[in-house]
N, C-alpha and C. Protein backbone atom coordinates (compact mmCIF):
# COMPACT_ATOMS: atom_id res chain seq x y z
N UNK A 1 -28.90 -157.93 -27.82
CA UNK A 1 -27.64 -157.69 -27.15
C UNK A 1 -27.55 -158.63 -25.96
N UNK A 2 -26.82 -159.10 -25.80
CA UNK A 2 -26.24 -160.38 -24.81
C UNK A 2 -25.29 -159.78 -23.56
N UNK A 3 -25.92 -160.10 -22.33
CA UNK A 3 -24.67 -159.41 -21.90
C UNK A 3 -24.25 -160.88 -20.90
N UNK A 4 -23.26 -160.98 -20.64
CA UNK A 4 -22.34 -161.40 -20.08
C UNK A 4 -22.34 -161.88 -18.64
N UNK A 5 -22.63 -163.04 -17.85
CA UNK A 5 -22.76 -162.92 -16.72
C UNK A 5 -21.57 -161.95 -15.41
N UNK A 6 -20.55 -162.23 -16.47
CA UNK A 6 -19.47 -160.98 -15.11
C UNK A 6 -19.94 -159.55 -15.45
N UNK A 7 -20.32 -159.46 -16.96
CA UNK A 7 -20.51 -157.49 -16.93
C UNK A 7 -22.03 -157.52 -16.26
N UNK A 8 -22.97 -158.65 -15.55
CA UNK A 8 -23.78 -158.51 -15.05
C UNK A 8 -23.78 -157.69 -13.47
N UNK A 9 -22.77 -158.61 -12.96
CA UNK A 9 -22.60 -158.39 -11.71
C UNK A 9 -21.25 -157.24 -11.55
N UNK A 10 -20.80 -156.63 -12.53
CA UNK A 10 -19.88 -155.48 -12.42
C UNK A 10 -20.82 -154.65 -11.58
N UNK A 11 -20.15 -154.05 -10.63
CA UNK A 11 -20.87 -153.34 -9.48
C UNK A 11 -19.23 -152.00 -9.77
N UNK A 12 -18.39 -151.77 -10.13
CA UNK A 12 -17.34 -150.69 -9.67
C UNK A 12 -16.66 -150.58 -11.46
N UNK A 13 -16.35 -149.13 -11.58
CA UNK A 13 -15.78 -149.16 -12.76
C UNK A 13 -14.73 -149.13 -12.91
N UNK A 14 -14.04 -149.20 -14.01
CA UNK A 14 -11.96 -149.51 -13.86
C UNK A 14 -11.45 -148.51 -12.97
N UNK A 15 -12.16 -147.28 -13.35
CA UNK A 15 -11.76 -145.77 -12.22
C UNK A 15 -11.81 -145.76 -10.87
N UNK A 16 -13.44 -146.43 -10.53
CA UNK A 16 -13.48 -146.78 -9.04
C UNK A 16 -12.42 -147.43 -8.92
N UNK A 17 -12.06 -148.45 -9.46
CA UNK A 17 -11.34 -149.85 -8.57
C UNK A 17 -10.15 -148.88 -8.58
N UNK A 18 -9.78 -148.44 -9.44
CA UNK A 18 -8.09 -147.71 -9.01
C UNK A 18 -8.26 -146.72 -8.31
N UNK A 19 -9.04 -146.34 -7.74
CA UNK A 19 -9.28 -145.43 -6.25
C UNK A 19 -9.35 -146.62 -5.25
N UNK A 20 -10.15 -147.22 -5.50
CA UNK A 20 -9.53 -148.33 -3.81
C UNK A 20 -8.81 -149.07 -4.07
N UNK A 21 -8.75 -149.84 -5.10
CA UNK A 21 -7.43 -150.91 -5.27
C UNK A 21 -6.33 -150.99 -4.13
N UNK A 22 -5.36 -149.34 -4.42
CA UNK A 22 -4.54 -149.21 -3.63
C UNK A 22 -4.53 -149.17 -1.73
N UNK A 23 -5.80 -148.92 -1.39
CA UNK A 23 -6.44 -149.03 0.05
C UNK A 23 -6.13 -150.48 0.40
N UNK A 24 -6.38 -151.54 -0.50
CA UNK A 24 -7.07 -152.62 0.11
C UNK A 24 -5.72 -153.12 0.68
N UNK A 25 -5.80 -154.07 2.03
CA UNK A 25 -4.45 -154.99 2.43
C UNK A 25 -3.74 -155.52 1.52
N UNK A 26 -3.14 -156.45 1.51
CA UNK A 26 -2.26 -157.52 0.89
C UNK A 26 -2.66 -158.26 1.46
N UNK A 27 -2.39 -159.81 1.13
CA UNK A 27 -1.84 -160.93 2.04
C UNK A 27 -0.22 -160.82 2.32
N UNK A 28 0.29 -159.97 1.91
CA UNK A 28 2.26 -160.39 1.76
C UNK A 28 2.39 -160.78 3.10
N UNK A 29 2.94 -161.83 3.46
CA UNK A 29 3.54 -162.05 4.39
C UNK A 29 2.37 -162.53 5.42
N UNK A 30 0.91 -162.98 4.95
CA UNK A 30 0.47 -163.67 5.90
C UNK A 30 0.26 -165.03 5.64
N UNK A 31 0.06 -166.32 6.50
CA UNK A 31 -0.05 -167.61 6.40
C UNK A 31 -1.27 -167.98 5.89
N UNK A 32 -1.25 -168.95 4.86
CA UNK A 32 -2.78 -169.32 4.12
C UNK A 32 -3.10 -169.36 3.07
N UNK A 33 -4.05 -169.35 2.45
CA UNK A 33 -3.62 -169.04 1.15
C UNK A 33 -4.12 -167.58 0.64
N UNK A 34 -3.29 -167.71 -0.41
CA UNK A 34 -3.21 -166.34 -1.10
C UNK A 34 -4.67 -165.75 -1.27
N UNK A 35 -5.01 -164.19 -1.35
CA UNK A 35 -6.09 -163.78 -1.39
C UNK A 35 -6.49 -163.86 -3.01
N UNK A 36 -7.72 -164.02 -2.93
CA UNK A 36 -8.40 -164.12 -4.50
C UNK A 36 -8.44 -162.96 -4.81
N UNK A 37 -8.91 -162.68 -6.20
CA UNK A 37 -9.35 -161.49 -6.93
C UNK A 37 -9.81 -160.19 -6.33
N UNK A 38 -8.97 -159.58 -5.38
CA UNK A 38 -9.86 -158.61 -4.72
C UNK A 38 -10.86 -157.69 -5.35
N UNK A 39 -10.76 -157.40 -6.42
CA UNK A 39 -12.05 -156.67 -7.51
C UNK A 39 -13.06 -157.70 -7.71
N UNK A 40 -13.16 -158.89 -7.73
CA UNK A 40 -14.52 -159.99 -7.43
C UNK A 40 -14.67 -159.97 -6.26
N UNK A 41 -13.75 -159.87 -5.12
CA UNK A 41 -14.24 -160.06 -3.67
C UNK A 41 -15.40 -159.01 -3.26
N UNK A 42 -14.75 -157.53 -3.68
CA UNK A 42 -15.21 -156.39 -3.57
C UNK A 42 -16.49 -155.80 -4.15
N UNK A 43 -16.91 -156.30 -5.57
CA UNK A 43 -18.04 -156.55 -5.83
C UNK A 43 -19.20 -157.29 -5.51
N UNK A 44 -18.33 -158.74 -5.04
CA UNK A 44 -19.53 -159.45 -4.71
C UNK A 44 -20.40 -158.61 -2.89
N UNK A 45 -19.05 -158.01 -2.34
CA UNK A 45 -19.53 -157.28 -1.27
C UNK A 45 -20.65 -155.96 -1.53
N UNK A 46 -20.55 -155.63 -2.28
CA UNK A 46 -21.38 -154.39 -3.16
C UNK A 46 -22.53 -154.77 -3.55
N UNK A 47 -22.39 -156.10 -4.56
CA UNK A 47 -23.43 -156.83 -4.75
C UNK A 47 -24.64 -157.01 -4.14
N UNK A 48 -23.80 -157.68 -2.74
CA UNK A 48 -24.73 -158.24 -1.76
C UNK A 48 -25.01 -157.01 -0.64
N UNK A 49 -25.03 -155.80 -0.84
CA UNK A 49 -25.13 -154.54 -0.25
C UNK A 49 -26.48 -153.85 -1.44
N UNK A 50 -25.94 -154.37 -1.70
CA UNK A 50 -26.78 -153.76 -3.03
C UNK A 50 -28.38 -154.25 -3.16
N UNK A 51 -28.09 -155.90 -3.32
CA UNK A 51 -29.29 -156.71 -3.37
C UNK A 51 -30.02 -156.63 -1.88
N UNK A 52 -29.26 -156.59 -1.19
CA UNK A 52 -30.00 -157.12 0.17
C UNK A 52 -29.92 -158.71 0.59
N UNK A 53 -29.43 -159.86 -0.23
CA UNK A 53 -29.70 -161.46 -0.10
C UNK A 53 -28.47 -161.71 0.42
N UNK A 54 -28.58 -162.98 1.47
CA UNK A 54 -28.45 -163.61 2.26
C UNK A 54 -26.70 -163.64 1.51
N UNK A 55 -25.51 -163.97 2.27
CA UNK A 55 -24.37 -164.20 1.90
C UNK A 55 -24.31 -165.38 1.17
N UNK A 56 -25.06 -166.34 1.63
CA UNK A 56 -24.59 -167.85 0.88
C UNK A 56 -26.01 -167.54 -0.28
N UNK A 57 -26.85 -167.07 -0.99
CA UNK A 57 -26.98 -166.41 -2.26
C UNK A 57 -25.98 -165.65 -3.54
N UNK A 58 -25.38 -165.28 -2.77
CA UNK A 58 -24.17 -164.62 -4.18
C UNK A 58 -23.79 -165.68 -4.96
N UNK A 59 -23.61 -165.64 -6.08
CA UNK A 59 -23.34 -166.25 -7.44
C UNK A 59 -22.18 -166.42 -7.37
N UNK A 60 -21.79 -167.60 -7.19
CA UNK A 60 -20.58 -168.34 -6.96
C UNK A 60 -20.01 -168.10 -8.46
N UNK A 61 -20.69 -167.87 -9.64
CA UNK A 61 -19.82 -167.98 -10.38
C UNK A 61 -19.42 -166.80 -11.52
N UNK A 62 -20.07 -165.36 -10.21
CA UNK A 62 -19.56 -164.48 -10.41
C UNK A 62 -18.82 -163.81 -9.49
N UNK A 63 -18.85 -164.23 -8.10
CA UNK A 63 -17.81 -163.59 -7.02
C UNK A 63 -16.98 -165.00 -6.59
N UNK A 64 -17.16 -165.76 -6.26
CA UNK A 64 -16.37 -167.46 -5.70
C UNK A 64 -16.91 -167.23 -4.81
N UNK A 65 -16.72 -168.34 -3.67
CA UNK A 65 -17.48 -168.67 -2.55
C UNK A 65 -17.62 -167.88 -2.10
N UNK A 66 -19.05 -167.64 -1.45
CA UNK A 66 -19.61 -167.13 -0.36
C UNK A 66 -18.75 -166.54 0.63
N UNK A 67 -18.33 -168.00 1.15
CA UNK A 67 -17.54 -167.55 2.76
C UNK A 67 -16.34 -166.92 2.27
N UNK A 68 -15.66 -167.04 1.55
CA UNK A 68 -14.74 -166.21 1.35
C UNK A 68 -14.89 -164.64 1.01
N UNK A 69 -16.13 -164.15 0.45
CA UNK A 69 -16.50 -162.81 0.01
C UNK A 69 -17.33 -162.25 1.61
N UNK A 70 -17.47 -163.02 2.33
CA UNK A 70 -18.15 -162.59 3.91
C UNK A 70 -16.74 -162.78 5.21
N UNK A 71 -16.01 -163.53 4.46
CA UNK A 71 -14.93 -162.84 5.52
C UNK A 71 -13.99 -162.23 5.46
N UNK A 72 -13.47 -160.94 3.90
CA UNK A 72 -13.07 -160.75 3.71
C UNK A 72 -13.72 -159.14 4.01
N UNK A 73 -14.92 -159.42 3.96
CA UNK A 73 -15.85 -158.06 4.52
C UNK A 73 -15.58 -157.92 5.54
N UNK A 74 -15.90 -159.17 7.08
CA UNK A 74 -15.88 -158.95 8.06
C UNK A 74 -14.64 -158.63 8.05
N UNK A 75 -13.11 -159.23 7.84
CA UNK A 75 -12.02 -158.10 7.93
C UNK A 75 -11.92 -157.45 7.47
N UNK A 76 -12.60 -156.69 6.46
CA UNK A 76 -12.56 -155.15 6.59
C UNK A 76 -13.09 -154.36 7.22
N UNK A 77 -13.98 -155.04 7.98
CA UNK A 77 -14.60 -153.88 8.55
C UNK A 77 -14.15 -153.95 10.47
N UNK A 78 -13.30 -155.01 10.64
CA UNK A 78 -12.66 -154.93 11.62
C UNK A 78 -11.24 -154.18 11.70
N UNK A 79 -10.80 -154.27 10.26
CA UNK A 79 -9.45 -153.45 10.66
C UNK A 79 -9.43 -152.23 10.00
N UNK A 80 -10.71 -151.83 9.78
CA UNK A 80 -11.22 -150.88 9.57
C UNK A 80 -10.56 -150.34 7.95
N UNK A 81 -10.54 -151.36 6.74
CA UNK A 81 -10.16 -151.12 5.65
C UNK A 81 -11.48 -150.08 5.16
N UNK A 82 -12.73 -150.23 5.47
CA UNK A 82 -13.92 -149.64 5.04
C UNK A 82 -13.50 -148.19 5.21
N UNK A 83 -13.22 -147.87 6.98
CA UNK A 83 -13.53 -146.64 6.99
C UNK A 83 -12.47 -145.63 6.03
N UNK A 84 -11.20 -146.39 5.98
CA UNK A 84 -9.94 -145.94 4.88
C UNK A 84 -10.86 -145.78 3.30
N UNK A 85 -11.24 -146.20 3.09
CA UNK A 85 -11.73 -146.31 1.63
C UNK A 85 -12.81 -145.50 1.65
N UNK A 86 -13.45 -145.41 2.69
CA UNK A 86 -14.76 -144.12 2.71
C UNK A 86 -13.96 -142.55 2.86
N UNK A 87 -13.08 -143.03 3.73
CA UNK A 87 -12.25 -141.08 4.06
C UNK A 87 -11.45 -140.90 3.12
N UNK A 88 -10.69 -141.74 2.43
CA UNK A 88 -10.26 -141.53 0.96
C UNK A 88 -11.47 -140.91 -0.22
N UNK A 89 -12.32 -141.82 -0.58
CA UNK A 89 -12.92 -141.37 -1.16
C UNK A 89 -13.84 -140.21 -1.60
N UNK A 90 -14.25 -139.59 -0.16
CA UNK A 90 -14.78 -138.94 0.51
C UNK A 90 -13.84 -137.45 0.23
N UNK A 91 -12.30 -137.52 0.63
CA UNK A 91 -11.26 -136.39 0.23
C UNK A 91 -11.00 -136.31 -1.10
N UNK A 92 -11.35 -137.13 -1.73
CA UNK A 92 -11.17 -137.04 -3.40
C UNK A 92 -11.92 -136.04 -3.65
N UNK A 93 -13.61 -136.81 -3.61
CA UNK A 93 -14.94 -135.87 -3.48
C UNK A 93 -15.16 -134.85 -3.59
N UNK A 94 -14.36 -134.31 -2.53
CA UNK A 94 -14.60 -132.86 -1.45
C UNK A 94 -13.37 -132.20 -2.57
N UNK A 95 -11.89 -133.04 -2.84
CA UNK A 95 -11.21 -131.87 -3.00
C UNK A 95 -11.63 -131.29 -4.69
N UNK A 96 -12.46 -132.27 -5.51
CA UNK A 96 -13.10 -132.11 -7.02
C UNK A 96 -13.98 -131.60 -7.26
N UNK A 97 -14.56 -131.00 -5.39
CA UNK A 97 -15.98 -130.34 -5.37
C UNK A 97 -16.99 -130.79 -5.49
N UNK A 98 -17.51 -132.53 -5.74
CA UNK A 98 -18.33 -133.12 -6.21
C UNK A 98 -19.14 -133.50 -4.77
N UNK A 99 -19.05 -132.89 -4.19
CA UNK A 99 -19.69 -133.16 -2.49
C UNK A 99 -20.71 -131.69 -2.08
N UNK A 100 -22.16 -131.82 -2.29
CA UNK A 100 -22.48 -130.72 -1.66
C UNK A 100 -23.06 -130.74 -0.19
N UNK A 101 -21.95 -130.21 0.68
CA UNK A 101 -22.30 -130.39 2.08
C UNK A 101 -23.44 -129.45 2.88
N UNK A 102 -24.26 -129.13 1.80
CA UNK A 102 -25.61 -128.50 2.71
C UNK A 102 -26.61 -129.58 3.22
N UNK A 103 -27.45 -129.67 4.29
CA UNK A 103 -27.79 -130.53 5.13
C UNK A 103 -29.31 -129.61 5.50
N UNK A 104 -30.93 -130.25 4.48
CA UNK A 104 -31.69 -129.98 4.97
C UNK A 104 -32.29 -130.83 5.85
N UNK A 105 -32.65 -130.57 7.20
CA UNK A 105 -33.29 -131.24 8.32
C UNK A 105 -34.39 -130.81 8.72
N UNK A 106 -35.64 -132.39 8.88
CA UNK A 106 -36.67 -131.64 9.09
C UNK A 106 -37.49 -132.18 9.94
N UNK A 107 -38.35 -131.98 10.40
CA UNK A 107 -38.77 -133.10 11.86
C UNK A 107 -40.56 -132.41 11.82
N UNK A 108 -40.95 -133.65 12.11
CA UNK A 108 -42.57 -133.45 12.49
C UNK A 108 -42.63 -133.87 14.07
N UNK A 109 -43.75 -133.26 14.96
CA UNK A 109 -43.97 -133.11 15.93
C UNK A 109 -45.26 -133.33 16.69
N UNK A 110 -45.56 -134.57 16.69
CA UNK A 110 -47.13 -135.07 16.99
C UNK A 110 -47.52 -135.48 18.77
N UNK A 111 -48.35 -135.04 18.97
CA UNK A 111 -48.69 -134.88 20.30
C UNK A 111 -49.61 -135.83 20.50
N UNK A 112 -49.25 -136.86 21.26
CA UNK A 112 -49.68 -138.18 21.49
C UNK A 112 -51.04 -137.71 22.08
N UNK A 113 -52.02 -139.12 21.87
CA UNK A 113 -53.49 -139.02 22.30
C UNK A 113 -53.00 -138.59 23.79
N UNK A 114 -54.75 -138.17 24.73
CA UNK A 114 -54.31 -138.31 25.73
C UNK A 114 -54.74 -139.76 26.83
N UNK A 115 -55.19 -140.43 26.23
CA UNK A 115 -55.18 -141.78 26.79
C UNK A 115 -53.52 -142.72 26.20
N UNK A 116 -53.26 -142.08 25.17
CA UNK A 116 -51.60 -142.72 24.80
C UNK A 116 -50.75 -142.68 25.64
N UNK A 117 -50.85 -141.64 26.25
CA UNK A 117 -49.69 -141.54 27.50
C UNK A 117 -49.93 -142.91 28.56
N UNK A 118 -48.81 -142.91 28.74
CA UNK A 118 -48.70 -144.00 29.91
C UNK A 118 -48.89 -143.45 31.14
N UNK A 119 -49.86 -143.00 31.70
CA UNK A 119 -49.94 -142.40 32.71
C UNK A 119 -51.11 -143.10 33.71
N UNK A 120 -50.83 -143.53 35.27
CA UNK A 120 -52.07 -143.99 35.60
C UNK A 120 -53.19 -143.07 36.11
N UNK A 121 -54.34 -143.38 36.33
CA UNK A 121 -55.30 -142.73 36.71
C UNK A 121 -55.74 -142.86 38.90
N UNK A 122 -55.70 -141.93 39.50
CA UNK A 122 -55.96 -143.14 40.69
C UNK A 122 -57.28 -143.94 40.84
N UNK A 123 -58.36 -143.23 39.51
CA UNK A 123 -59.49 -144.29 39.74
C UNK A 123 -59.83 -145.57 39.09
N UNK A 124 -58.37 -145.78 38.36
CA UNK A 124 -58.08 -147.10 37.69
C UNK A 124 -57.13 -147.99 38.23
N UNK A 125 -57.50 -149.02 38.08
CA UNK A 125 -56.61 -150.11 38.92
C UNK A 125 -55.27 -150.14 37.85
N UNK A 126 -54.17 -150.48 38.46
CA UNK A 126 -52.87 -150.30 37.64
C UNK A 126 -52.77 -151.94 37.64
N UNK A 127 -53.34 -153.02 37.93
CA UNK A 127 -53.34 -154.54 37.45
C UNK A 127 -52.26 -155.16 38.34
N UNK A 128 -52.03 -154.99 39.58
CA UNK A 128 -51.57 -155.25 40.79
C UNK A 128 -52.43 -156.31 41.09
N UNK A 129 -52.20 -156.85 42.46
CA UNK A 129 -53.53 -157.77 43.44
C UNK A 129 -54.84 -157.22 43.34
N UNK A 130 -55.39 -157.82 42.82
CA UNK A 130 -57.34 -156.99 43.06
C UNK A 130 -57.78 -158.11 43.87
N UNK A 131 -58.50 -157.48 45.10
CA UNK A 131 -59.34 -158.69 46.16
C UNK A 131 -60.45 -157.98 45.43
N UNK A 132 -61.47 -159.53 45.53
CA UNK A 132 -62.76 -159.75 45.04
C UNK A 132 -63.54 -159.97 46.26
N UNK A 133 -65.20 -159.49 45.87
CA UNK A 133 -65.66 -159.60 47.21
C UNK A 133 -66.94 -160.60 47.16
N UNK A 134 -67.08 -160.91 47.80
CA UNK A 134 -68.62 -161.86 47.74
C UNK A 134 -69.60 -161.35 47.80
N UNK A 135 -70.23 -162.55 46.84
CA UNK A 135 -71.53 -161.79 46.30
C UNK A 135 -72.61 -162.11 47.81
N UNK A 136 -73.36 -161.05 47.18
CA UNK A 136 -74.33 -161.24 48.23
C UNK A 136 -75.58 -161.66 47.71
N UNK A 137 -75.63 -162.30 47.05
CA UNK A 137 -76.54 -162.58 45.75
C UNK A 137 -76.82 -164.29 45.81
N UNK A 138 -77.85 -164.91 46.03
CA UNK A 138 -78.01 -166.30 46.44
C UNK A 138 -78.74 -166.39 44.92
N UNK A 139 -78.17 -167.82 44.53
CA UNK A 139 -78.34 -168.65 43.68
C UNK A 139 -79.62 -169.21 43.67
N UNK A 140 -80.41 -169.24 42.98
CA UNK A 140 -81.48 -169.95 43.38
C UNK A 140 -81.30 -171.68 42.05
């Protein structure tokens, strides 16, 4: 079975994308050029969320340039398209029930050595000026 370098990097399914699709900006009416494929932009952002690698790593010839899939992130996440698409998604979630909001929290509690503490001693020098004294001790 062969798969396909775009069904490689499919990161969102037709369902996802038509839950954010409608979130995302337009360009209408701004100067520049027109925005690319926002479902390749959006993946390759997922992608590279996903993988962890460097922006200029993404597979140009499954998302298009780099810089264009990193500044289409950084404006989203300045005009805050992210947090729209998380509180959308998020109310879908919640209203289909598919959200279980119980929250176990748990914490360990270790009691540092007692030389760990940063604490000085007064019969230790704290590494200030130390005067040295002469020896009384002749060289032979």
């Amino acid at each position: 079975m062969s798969i396909s370098s775009s069904s490689r990097f499919r990161c969102l399914t037709d369902e996802q994308w038509a839950q954010i699709a409608p979130l995302l900006p337009s360009n209408a009416g701004r100067k520049g050029h027109p925005f690319r494929d926002n479902r390749r932009i959006v993946e390759g952002i997922i992608y590279r969320s996903r993988t962890g690698i460097p922006w200029r790593d993404l597979p140009r010839e499954a998302f298009g340039p780099w810089q264009t899939v990193w500044k289409r992130h950084r404006r989203y996440a300045a005009d805050g398209t992210w947090d729209r698409v998380l509180a959308q998604i998020l109310a879908e979630a919640d209203a289909a029930e598919e959200i279980d909001w119980q929250v176990s929290v748990d914490s360990t509690i270790t009691r540092a050595h007692q030389h760990g503490s940063n604490t000085t001693r007064p019969d230790q020098p704290t590494g200030g000026w130390v005067e040295s004294q002469e020896s009384r001790h002749r060289v032979a």
